[in-house]
N, C-alpha and C. Protein backbone atom coordinates (compact mmCIF):
# COMPACT_ATOMS: atom_id res chain seq x y z
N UNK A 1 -2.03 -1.24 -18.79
CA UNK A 1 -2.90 -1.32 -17.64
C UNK A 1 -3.92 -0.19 -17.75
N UNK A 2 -5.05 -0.80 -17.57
CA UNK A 2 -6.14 0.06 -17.70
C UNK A 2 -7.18 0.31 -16.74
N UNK A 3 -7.68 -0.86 -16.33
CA UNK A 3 -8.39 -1.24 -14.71
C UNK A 3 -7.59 -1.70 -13.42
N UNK A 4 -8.03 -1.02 -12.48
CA UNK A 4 -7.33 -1.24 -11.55
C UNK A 4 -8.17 -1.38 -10.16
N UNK A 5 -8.29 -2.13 -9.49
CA UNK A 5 -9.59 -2.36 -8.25
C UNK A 5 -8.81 -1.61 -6.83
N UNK A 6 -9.16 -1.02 -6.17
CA UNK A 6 -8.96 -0.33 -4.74
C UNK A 6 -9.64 -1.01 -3.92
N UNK A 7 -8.70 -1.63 -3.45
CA UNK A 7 -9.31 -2.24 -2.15
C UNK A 7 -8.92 -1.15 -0.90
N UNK A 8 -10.52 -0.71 0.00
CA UNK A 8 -10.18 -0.02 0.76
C UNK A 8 -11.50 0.19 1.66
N UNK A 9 -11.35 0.68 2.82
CA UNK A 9 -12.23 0.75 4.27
C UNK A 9 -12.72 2.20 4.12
N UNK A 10 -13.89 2.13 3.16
CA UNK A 10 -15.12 3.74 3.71
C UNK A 10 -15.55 3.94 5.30
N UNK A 11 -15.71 3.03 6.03
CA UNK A 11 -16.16 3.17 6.89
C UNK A 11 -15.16 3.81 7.96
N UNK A 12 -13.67 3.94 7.65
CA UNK A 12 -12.45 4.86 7.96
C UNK A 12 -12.03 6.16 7.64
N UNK A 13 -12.69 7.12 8.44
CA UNK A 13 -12.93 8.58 7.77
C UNK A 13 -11.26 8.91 7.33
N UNK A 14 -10.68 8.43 7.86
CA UNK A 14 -8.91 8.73 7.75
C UNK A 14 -9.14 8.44 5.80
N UNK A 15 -9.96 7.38 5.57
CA UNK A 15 -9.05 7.20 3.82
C UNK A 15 -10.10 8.07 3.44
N UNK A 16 -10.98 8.77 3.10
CA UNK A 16 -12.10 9.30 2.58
C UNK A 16 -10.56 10.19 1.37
N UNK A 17 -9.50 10.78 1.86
CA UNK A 17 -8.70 11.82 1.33
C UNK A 17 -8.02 11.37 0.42
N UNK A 18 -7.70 9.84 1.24
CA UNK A 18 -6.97 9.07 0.12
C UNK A 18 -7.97 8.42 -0.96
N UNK A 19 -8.59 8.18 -1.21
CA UNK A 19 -9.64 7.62 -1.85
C UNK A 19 -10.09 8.94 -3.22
N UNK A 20 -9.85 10.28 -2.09
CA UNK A 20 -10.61 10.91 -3.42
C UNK A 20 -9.03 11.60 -4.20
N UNK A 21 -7.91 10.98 -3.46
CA UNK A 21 -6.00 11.68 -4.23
C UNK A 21 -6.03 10.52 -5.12
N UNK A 22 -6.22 9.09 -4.85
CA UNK A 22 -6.45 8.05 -5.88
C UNK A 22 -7.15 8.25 -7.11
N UNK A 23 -8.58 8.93 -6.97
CA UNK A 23 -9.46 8.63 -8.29
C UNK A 23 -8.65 9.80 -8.85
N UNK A 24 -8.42 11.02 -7.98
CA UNK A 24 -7.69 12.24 -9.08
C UNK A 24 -6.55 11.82 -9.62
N UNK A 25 -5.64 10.99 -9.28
CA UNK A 25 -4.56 10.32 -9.77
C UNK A 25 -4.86 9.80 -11.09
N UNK A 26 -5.85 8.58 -10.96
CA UNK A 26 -6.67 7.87 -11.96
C UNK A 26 -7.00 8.17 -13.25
N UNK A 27 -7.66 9.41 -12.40
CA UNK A 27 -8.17 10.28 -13.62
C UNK A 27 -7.12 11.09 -14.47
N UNK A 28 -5.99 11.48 -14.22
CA UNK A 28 -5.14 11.88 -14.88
C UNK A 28 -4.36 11.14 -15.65
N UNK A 29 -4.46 9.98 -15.04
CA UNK A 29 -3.41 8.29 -16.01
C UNK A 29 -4.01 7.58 -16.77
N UNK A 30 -5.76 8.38 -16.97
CA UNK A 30 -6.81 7.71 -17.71
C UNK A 30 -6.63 6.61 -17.29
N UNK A 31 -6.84 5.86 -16.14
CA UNK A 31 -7.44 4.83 -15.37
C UNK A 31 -8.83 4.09 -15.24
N UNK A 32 -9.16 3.37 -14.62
CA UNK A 32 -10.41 3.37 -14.67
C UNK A 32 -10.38 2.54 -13.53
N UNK A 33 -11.03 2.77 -12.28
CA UNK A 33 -11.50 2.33 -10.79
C UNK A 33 -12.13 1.20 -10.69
N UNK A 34 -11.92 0.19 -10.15
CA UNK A 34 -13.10 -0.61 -9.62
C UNK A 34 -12.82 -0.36 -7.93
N UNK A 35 -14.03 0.26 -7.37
CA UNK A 35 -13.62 0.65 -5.81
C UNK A 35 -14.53 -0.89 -5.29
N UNK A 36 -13.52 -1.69 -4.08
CA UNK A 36 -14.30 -2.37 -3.23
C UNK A 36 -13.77 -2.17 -2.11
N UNK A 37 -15.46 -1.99 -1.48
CA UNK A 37 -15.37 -1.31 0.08
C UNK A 37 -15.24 -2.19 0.97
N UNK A 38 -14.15 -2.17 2.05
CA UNK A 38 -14.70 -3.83 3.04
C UNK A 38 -14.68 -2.72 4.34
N UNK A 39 -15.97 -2.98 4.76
CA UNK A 39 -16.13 -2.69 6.06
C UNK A 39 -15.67 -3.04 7.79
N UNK A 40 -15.57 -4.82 7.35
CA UNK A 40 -15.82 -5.97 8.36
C UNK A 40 -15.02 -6.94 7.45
N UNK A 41 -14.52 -8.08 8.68
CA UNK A 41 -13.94 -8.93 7.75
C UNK A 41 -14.97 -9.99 7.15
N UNK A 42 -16.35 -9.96 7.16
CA UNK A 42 -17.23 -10.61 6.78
C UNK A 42 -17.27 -9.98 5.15
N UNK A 43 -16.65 -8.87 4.98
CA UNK A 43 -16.85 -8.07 2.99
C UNK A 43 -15.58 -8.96 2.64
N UNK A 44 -14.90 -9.33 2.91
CA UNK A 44 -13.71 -9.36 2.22
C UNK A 44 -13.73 -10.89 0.95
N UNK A 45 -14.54 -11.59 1.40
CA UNK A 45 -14.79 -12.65 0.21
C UNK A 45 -15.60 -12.27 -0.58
N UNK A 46 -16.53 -11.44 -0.41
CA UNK A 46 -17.63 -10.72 -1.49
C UNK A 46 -16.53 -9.96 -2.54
N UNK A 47 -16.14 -8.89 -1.33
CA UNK A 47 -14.88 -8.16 -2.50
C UNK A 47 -13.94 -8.86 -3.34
N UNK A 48 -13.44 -9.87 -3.03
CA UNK A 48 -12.60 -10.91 -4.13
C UNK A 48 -13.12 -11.74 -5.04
N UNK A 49 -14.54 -11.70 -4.91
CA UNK A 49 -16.03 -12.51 -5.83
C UNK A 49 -16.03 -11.67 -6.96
N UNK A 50 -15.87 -10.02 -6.31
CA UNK A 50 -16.28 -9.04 -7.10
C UNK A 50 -15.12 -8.74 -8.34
N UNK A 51 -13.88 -8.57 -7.33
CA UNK A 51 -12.75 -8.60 -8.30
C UNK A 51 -12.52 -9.58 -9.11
N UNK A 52 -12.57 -10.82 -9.08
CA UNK A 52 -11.75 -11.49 -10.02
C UNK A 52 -13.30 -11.74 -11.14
N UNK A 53 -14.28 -11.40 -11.14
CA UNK A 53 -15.26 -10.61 -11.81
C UNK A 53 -14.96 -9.99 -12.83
N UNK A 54 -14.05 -8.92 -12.02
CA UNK A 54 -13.77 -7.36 -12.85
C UNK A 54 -12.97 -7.68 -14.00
N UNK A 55 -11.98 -8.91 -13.45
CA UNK A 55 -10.97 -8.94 -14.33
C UNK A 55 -10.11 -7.80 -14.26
N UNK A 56 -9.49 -7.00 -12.93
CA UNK A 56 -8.79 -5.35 -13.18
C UNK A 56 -7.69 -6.29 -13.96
N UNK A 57 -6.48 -5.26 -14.03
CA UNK A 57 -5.44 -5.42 -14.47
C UNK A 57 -3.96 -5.26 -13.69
N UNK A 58 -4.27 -5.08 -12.19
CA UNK A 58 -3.81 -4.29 -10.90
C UNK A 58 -4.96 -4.59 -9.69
N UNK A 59 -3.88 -4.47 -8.45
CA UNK A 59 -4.82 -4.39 -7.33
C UNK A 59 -4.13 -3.07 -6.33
N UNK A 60 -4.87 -1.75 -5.80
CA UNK A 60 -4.10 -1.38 -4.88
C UNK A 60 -5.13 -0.96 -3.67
N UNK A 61 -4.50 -1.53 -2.66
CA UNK A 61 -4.77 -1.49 -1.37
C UNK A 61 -4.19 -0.20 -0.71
N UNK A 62 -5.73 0.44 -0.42
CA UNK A 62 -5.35 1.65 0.72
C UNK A 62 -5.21 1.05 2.48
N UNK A 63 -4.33 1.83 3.08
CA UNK A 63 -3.99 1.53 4.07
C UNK A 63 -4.95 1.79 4.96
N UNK A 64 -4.71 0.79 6.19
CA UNK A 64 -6.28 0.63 6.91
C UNK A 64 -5.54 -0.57 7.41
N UNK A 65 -6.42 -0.28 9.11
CA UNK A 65 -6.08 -1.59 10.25
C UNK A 65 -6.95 -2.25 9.84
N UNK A 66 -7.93 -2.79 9.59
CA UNK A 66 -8.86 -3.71 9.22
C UNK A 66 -8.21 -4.79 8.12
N UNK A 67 -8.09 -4.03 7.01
CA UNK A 67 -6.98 -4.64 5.58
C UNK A 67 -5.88 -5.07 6.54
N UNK A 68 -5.17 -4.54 7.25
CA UNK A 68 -3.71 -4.31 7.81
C UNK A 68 -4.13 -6.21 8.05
N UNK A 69 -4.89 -6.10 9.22
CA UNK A 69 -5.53 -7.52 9.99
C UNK A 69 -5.50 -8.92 8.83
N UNK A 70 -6.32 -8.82 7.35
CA UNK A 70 -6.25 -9.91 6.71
C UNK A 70 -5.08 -9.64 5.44
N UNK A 71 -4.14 -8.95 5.77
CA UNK A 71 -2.96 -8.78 4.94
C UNK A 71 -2.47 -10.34 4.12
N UNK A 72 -2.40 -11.24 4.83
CA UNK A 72 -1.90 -12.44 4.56
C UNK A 72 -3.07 -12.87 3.40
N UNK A 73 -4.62 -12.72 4.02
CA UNK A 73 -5.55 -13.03 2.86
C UNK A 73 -5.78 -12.11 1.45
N UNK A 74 -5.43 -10.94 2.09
CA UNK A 74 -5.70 -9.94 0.60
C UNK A 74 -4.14 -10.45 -0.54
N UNK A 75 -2.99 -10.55 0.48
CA UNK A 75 -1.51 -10.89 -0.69
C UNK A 75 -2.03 -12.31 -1.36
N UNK A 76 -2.48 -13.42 -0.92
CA UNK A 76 -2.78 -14.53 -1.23
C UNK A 76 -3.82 -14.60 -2.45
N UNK A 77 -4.74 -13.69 -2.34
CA UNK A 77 -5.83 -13.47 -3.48
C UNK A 77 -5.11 -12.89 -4.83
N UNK A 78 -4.12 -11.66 -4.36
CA UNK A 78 -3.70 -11.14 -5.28
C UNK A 78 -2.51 -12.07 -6.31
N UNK A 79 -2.11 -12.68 -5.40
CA UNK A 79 -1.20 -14.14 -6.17
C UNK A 79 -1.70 -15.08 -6.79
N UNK A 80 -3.01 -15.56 -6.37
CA UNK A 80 -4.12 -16.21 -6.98
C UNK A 80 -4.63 -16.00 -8.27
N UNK A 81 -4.73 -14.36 -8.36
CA UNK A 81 -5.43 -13.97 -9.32
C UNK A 81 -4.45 -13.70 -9.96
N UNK A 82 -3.34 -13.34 -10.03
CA UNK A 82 -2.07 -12.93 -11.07
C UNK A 82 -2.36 -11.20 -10.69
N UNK A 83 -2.35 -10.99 -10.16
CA UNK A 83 -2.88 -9.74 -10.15
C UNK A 83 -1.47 -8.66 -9.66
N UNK A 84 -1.07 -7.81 -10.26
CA UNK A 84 0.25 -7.34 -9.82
C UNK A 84 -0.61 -6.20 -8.88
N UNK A 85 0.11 -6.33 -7.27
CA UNK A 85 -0.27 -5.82 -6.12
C UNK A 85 0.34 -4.13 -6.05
N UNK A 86 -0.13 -3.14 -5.61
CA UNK A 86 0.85 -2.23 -4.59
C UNK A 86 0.42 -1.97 -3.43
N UNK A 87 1.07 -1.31 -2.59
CA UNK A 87 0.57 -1.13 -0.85
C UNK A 87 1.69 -0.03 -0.69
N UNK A 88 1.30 0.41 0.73
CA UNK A 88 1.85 1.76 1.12
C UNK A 88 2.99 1.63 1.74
N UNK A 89 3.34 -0.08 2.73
CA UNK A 89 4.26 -0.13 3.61
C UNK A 89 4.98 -1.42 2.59
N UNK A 90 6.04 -1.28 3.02
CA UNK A 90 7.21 -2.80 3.27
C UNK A 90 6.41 -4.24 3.55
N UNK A 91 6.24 -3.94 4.86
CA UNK A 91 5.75 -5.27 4.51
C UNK A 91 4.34 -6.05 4.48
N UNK A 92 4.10 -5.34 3.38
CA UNK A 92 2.93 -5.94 2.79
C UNK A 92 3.97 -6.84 1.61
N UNK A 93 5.17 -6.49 1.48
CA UNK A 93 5.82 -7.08 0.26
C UNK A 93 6.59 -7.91 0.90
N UNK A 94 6.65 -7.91 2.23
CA UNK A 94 7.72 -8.91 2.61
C UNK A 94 6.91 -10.02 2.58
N UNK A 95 5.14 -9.92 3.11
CA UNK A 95 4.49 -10.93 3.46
C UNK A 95 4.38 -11.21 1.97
N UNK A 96 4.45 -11.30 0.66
CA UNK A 96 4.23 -11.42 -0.58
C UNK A 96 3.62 -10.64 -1.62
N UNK A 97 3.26 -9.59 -1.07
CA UNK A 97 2.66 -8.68 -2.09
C UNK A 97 3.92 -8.23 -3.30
N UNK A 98 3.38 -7.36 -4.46
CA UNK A 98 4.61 -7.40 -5.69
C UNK A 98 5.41 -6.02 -5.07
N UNK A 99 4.35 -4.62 -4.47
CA UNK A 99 5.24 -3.77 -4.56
C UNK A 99 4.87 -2.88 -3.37
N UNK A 100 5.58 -2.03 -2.66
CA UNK A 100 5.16 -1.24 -2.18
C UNK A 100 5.88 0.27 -1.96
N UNK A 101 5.09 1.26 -2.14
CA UNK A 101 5.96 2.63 -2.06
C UNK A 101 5.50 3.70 -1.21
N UNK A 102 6.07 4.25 0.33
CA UNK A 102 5.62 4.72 0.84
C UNK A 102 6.60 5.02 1.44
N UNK A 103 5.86 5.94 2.50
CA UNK A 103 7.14 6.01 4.32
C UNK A 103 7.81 4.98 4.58
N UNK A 104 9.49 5.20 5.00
CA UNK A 104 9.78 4.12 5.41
C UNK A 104 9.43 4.08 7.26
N UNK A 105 8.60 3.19 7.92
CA UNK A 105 8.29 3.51 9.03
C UNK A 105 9.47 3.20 10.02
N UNK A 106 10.79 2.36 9.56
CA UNK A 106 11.97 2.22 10.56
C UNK A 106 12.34 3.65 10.62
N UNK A 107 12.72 4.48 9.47
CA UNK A 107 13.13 5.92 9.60
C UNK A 107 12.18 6.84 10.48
N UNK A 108 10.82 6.42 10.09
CA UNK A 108 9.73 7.66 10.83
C UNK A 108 10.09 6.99 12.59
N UNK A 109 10.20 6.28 12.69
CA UNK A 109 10.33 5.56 14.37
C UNK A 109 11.85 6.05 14.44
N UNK A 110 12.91 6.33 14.11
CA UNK A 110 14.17 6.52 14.96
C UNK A 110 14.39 8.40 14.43
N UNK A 111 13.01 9.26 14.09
CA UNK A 111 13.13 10.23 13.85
C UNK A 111 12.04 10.66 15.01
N UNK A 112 11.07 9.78 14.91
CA UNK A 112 10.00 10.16 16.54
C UNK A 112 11.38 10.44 17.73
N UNK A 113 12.18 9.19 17.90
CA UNK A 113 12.99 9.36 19.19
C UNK A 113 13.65 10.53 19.23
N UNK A 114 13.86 11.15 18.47
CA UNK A 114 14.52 12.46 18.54
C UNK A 114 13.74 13.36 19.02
N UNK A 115 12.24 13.52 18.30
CA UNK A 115 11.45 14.03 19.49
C UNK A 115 11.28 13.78 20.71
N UNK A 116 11.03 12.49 20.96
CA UNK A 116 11.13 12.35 22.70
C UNK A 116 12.44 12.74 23.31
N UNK A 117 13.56 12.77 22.86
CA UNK A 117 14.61 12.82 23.23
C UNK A 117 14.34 14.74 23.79
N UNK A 118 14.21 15.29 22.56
CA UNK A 118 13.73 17.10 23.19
C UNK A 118 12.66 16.96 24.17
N UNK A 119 11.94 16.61 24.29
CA UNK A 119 10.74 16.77 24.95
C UNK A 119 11.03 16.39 26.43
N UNK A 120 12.18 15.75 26.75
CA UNK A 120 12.29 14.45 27.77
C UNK A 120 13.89 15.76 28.03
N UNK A 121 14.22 16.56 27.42
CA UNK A 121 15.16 17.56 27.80
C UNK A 121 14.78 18.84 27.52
N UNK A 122 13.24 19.15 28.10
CA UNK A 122 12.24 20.16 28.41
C UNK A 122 11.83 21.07 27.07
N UNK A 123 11.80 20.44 25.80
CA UNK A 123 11.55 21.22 25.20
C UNK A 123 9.68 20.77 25.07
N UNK A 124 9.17 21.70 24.81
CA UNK A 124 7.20 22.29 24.48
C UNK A 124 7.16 21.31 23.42
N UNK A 125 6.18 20.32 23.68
CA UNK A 125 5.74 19.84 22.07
C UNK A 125 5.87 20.28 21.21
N UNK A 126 4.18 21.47 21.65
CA UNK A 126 3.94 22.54 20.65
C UNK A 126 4.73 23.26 20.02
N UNK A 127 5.54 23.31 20.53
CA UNK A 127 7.03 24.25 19.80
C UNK A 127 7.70 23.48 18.88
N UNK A 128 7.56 22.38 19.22
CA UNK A 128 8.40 21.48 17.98
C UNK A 128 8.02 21.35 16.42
N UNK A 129 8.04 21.48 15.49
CA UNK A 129 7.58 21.50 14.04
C UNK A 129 7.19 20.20 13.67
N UNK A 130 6.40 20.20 13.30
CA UNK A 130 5.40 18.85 12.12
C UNK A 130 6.46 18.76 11.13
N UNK A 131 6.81 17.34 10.92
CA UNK A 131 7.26 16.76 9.68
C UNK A 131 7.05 15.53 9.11
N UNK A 132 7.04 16.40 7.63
CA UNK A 132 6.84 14.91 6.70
C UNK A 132 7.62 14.01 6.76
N UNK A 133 7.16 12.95 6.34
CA UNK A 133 8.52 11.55 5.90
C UNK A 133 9.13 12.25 4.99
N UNK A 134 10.68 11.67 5.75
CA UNK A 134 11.57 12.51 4.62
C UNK A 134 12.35 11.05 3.61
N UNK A 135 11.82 9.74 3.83
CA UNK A 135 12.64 9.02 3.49
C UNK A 135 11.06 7.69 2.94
N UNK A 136 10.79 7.82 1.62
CA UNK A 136 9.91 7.35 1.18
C UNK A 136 10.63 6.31 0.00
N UNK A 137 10.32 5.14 0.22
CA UNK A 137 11.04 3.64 -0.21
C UNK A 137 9.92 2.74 -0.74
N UNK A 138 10.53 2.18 -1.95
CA UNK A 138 10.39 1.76 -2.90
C UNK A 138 10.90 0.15 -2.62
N UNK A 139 10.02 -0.81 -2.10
CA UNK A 139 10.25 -2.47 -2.41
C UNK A 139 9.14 -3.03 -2.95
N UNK A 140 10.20 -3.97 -3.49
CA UNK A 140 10.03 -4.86 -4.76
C UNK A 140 10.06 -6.19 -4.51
N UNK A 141 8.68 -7.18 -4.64
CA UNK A 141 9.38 -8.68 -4.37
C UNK A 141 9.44 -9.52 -5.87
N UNK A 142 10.74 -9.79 -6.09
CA UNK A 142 10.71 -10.61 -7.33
C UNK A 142 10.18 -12.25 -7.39
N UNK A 143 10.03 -12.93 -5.88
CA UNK A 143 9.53 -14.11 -5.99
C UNK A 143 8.23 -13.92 -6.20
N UNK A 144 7.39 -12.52 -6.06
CA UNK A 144 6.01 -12.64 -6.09
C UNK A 144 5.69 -12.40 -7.63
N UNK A 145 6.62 -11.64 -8.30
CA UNK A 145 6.61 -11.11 -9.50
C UNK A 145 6.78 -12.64 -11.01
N UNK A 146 7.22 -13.46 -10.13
CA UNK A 146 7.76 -14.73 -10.87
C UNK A 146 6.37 -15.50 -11.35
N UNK A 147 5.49 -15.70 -9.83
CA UNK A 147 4.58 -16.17 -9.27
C UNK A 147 3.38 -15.88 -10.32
N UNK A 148 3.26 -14.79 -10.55
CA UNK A 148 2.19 -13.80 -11.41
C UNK A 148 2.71 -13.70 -12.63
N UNK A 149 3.78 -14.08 -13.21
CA UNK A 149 4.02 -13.79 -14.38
C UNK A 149 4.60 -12.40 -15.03
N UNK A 150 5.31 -12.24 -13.85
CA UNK A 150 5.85 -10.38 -14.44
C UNK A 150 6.75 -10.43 -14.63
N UNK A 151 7.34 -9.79 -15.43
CA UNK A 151 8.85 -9.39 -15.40
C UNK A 151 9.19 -7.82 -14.73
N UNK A 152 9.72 -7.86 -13.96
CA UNK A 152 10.27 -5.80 -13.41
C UNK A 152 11.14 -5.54 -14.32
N UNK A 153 10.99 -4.18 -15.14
CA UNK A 153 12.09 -4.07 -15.93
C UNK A 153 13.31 -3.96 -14.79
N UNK A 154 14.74 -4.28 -15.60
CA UNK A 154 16.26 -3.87 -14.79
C UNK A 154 15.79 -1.92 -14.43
N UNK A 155 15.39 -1.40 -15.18
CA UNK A 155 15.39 0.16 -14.16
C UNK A 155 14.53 0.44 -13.66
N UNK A 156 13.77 -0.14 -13.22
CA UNK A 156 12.58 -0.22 -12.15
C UNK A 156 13.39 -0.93 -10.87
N UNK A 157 14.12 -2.17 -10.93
CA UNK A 157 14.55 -2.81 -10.15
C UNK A 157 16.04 -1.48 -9.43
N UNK A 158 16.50 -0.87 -10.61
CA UNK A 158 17.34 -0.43 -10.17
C UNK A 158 16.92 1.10 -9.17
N UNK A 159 15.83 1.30 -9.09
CA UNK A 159 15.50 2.80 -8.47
C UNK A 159 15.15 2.06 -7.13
N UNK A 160 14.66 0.73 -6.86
CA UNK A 160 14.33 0.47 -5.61
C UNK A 160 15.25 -0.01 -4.52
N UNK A 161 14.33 0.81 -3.34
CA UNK A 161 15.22 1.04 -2.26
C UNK A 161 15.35 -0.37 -1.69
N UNK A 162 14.95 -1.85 -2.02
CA UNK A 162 15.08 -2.95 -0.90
C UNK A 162 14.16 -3.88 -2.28
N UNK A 163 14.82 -5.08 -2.93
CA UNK A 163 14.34 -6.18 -3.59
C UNK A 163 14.25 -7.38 -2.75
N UNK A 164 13.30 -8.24 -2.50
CA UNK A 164 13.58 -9.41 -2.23
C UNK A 164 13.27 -10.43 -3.25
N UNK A 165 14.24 -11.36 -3.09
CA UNK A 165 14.53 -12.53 -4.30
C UNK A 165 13.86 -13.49 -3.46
């Protein structure tokens, strides 16, 4: 794998960070970018005009409510095209995407309640400490992987936290 297309929302100052941890990533795996920007859901057929164009070799989607919104259309393109997917959450892979590795957000939600739980038995926000995800998961869908023509090696399959068949 050599090309790889980013699908992702400039117009979302939130990814500007992720966008520039990606190309430095890139650039270290000797990668090579195809960035498409969707602003509106009116970009998003231009951007898949553009990609299957490119011919990448990969598709990865930065996270973004806009993307979040045509999830069903961006997994569908990427199955279309053979294109082996990643994404940040679960279920982008439950809806069919190939992979995703990120926060698990059931853990970050029953680790929030613990905060409310202090807060709601007088403890200061502010007093409470910032934390990272401590529980970052790894799924895998093998019906999408079938679909596209991949094989997951067995120790790839075996490091992930949740496969669906």
């Amino acid at each position: 794998m050599t090309r790889v297309t980013v699908l992702w929302n400039a117009a979302n100052p939130a990814n500007a960070a992720a966008w520039h941890e990606t190309q430095a990533a890139a650039r270290a795996l000797g990668l090579l970018l195809h960035a498409q920007d969707v602003r509106s859901p009116q970009d998003f057929e231009g951007a898949f005009a553009r990609t299957a164009q490119a011919h990448p070799d990969a598709l990865l989607v930065l996270q973004d409510s806009l993307i979040t919104m045509h999830r069903q259309h961006v997994v569908e393109f990427a199955t279309q095209q053979h294109l082996p997917s990643v994404f940040s959450t679960r279920e982008w892979v439950v809806t069919g995407g190939l992979m995703s590795y990120g926060p698990s957000f059931p853990d970050l939600n029953r680790r929030a309640a613990t905060y409310v739980d202090k807060i709601l038995k007088g403890a200061k926000p502010a007093d409470l400490p910032v934390e990272q995800p401590m529980k970052i998961e790894l799924v895998i869908n093998l019906k999408t992987a079938k679909q596209i023509g991949l094989t997951i090696s067995p120790n790839v399959l075996a490091r992930a936290d949740r496969v669906i068949k």
